[in-house]
PDB file of N, CA and C in Angstrom:
ATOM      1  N   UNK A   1      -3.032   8.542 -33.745  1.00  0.00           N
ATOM      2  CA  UNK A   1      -1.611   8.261 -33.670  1.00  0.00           C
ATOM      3  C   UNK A   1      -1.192   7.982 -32.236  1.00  0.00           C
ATOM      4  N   UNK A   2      -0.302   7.829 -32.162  1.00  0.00           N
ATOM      5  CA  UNK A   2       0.572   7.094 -30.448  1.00  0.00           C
ATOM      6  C   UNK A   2       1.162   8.320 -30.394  1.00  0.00           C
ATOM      7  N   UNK A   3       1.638   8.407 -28.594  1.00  0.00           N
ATOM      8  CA  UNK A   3       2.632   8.989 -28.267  1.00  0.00           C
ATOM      9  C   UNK A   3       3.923   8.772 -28.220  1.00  0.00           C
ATOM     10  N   UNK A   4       4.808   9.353 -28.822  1.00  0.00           N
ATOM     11  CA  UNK A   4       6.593   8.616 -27.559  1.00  0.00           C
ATOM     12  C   UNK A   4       6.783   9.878 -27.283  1.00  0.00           C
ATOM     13  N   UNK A   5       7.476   9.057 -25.728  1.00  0.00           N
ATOM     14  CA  UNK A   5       7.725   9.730 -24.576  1.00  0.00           C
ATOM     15  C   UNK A   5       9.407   9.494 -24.550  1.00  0.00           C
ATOM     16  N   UNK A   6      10.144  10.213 -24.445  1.00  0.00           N
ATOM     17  CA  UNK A   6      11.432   9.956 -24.469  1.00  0.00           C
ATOM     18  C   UNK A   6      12.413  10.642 -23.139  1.00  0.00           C
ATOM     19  N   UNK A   7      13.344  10.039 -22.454  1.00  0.00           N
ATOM     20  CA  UNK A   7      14.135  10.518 -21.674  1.00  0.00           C
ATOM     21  C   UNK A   7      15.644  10.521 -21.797  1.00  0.00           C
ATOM     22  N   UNK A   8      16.587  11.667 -22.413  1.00  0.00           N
ATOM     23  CA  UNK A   8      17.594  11.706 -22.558  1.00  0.00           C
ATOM     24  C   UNK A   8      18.117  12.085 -21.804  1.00  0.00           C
ATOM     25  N   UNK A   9      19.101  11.440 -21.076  1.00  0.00           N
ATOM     26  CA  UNK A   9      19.943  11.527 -20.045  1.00  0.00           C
ATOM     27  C   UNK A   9      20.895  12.631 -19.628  1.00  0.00           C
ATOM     28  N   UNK A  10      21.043  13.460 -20.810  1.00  0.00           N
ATOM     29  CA  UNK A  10      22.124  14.552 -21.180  1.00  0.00           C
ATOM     30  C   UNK A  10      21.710  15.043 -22.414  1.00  0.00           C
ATOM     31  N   UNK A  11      22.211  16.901 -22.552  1.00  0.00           N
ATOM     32  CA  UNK A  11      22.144  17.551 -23.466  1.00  0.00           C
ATOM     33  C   UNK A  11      22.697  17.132 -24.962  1.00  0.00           C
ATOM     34  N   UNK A  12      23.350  16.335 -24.993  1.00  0.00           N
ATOM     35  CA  UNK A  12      23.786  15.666 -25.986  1.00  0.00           C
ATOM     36  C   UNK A  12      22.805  14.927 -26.954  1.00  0.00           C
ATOM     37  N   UNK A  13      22.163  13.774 -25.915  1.00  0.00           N
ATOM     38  CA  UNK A  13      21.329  13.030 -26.227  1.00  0.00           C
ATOM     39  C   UNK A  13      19.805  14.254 -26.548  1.00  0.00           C
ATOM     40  N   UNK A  14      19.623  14.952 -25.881  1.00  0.00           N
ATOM     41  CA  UNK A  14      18.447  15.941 -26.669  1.00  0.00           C
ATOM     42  C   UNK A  14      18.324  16.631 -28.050  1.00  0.00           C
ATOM     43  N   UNK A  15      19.847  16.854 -27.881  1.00  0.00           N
ATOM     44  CA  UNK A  15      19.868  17.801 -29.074  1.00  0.00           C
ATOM     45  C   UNK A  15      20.097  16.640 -30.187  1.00  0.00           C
ATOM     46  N   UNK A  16      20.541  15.555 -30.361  1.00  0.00           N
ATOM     47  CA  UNK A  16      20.388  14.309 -31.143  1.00  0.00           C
ATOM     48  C   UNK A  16      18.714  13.863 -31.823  1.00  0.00           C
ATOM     49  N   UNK A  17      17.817  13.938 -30.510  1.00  0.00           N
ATOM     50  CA  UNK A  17      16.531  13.298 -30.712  1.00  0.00           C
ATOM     51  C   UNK A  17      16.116  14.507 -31.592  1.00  0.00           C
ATOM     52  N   UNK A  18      16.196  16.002 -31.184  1.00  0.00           N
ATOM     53  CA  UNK A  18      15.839  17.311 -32.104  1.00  0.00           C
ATOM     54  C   UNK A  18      16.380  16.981 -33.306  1.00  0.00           C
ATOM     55  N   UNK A  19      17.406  16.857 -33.764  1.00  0.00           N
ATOM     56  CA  UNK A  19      17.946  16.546 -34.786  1.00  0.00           C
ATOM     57  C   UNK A  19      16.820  15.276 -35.568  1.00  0.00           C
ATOM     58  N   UNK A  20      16.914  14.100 -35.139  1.00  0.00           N
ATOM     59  CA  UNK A  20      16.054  12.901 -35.732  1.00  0.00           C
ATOM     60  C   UNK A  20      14.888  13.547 -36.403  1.00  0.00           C
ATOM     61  N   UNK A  21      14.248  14.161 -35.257  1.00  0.00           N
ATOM     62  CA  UNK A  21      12.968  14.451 -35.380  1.00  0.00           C
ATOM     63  C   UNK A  21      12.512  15.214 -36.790  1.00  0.00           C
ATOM     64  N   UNK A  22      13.375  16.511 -36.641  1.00  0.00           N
ATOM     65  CA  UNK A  22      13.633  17.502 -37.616  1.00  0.00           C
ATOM     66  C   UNK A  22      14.197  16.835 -38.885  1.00  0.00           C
ATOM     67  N   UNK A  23      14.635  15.886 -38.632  1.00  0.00           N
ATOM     68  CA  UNK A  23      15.307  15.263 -40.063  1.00  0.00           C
ATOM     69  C   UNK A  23      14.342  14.772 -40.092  1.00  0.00           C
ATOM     70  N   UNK A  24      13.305  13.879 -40.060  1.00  0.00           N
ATOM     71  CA  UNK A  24      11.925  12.621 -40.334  1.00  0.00           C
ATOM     72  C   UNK A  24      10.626  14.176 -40.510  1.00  0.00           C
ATOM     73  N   UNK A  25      10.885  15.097 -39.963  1.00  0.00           N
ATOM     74  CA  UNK A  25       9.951  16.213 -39.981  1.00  0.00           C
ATOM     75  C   UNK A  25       8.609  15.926 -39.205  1.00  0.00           C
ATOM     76  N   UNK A  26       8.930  15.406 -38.054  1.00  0.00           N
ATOM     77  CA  UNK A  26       8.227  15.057 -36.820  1.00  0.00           C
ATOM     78  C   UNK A  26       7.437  16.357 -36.514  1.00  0.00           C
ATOM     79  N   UNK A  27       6.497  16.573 -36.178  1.00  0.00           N
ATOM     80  CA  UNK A  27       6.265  17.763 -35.099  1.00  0.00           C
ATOM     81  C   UNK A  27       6.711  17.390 -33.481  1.00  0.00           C
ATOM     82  N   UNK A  28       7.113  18.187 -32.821  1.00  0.00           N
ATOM     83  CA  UNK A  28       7.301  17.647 -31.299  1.00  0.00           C
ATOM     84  C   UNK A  28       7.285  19.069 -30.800  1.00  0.00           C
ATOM     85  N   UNK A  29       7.353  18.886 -29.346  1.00  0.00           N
ATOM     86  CA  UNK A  29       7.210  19.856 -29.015  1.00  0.00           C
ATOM     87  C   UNK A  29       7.987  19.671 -27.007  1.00  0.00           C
ATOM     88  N   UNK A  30       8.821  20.449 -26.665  1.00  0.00           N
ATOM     89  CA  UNK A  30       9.675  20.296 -25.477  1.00  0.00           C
ATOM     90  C   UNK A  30       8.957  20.501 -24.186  1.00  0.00           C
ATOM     91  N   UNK A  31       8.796  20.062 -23.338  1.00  0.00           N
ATOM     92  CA  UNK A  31       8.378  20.225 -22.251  1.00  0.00           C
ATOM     93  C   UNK A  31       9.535  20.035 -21.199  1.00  0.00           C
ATOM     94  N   UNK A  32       9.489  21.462 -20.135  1.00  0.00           N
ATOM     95  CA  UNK A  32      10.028  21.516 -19.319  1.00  0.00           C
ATOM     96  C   UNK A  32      10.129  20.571 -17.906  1.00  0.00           C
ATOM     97  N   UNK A  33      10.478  19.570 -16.801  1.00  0.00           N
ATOM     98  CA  UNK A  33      10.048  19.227 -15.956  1.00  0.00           C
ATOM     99  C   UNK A  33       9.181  20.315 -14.921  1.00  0.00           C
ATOM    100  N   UNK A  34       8.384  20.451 -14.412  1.00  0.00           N
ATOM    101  CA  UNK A  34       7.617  21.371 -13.640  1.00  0.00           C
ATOM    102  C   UNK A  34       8.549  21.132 -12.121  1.00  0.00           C
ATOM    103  N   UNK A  35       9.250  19.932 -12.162  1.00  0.00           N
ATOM    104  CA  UNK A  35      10.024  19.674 -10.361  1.00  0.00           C
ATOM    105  C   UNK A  35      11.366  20.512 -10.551  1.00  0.00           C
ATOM    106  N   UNK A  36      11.589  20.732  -9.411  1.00  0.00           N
ATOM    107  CA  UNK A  36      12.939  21.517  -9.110  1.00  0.00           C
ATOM    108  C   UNK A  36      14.223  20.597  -9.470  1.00  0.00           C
ATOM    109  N   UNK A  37      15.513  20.857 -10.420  1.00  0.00           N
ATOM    110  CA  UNK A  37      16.163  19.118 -10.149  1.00  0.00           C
ATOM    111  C   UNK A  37      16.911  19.132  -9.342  1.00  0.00           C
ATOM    112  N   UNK A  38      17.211  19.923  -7.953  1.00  0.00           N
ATOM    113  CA  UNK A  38      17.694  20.024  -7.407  1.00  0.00           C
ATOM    114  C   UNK A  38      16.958  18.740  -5.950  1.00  0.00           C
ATOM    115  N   UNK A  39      15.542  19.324  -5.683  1.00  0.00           N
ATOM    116  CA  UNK A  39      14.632  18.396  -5.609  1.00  0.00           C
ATOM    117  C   UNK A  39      14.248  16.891  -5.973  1.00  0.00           C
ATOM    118  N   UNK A  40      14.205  17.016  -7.053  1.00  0.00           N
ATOM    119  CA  UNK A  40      14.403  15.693  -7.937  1.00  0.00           C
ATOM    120  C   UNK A  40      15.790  14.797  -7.643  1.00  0.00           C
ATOM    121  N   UNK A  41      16.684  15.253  -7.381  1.00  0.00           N
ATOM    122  CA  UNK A  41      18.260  14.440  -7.586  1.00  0.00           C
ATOM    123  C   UNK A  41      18.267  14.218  -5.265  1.00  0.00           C
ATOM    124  N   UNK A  42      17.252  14.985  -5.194  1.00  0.00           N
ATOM    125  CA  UNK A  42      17.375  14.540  -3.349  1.00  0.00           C
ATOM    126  C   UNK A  42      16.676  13.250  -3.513  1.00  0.00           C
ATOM    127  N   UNK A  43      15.275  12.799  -3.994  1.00  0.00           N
ATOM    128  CA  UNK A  43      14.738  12.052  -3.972  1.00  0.00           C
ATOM    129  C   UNK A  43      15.064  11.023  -4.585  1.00  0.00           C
ATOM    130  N   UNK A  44      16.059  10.769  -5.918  1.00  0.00           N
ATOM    131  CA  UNK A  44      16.502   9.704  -6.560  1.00  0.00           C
ATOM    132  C   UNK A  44      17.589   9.085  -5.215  1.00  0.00           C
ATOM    133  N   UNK A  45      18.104  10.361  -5.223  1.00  0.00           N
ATOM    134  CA  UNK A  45      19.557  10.033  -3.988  1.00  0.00           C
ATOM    135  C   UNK A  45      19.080   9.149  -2.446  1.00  0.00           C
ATOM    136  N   UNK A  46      18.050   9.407  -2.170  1.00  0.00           N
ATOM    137  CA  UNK A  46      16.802   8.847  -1.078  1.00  0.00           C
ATOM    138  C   UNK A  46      16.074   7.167  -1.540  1.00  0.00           C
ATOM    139  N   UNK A  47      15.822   7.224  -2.542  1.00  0.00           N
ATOM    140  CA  UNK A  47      15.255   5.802  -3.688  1.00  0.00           C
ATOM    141  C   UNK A  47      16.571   5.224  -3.450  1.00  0.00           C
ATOM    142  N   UNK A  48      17.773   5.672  -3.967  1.00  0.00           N
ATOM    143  CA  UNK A  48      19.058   4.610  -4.199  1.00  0.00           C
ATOM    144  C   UNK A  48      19.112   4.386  -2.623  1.00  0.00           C
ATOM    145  N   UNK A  49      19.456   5.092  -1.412  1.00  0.00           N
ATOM    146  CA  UNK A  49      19.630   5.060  -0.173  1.00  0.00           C
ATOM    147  C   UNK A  49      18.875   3.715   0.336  1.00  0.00           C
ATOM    148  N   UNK A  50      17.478   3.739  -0.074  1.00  0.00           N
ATOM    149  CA  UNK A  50      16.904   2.991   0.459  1.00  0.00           C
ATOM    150  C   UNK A  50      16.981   1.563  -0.216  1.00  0.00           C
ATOM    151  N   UNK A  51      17.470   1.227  -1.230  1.00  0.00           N
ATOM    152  CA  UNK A  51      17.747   0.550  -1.961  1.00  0.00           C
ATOM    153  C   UNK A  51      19.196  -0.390  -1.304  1.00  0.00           C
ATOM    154  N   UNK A  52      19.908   0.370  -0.677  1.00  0.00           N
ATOM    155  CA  UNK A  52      21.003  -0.017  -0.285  1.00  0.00           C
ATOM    156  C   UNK A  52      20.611  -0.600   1.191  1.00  0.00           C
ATOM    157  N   UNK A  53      19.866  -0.517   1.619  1.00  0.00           N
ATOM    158  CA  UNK A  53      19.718  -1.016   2.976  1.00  0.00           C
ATOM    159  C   UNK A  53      19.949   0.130   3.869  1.00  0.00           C
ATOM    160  N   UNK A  54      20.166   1.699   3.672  1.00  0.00           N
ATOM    161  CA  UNK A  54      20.318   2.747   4.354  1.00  0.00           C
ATOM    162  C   UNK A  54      18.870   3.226   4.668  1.00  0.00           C
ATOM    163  N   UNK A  55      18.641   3.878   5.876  1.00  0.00           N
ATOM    164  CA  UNK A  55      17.249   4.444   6.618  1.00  0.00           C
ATOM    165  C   UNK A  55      16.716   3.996   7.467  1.00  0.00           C
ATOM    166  N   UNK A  56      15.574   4.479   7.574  1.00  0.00           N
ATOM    167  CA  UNK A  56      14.745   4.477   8.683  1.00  0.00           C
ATOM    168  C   UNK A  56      13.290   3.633   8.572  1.00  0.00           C
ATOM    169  N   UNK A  57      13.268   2.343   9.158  1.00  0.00           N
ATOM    170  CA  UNK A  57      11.411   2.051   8.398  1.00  0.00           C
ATOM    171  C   UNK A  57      10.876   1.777   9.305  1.00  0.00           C
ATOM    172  N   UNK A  58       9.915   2.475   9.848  1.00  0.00           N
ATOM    173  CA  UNK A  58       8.667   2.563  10.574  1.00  0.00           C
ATOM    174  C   UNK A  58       7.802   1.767  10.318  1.00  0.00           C
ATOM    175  N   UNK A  59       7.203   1.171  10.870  1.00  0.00           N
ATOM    176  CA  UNK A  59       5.876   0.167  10.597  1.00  0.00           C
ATOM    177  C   UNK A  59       4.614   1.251  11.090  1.00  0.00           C
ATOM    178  N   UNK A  60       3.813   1.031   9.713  1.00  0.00           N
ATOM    179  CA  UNK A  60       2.369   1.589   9.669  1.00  0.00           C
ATOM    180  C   UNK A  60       1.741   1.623  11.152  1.00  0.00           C
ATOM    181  N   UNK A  61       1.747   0.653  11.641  1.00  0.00           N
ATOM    182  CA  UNK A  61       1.342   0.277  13.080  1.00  0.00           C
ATOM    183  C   UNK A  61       1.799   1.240  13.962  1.00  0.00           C
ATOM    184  N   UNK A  62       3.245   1.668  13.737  1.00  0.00           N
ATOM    185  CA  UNK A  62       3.838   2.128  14.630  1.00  0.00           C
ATOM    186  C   UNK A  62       3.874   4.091  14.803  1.00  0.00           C
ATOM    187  N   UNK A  63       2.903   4.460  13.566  1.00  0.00           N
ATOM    188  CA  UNK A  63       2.813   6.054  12.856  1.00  0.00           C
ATOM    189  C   UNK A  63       2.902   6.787  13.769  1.00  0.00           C
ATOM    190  N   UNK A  64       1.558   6.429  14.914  1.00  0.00           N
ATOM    191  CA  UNK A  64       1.164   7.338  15.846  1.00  0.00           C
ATOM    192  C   UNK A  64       1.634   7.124  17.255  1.00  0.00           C
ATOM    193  N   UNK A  65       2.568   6.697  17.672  1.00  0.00           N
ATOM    194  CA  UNK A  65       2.770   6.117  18.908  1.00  0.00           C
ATOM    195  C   UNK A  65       3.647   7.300  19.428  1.00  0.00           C
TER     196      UNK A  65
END
């Protein structure tokens, strides 16, 4: 069989997919993220930053100088 992998954005949307599942009589099973999301929401916030033209970029060349 295949996997799906699913990402719900909000508690809403989880307790929806539980619901589906349990209605079709899926087995599934919840997994916690192992990252901090406190952690996690620095680094998205850092991805968008850099995305915007905000930071700092060093050239490889330039690591050790």
């Amino acid at each position: 069989m295949e996997t799906v992998v699913a990402h719900p954005a909000n508690k809403e949307q989880m307790n929806a997919i539980k619901a589906f599942m349990k209605a079709l009589k899926v087995d599934f099973k919840v997994q916690k993220s192992p990252y901090n999301a406190e952690f996690v929401a620095k680094i998205e916030k850092s991805r968008q930053e850099i995305k915007e033209g905000k930071g700092v970029r060093i050239k490889v060349e330039d690591l050790w100088k």
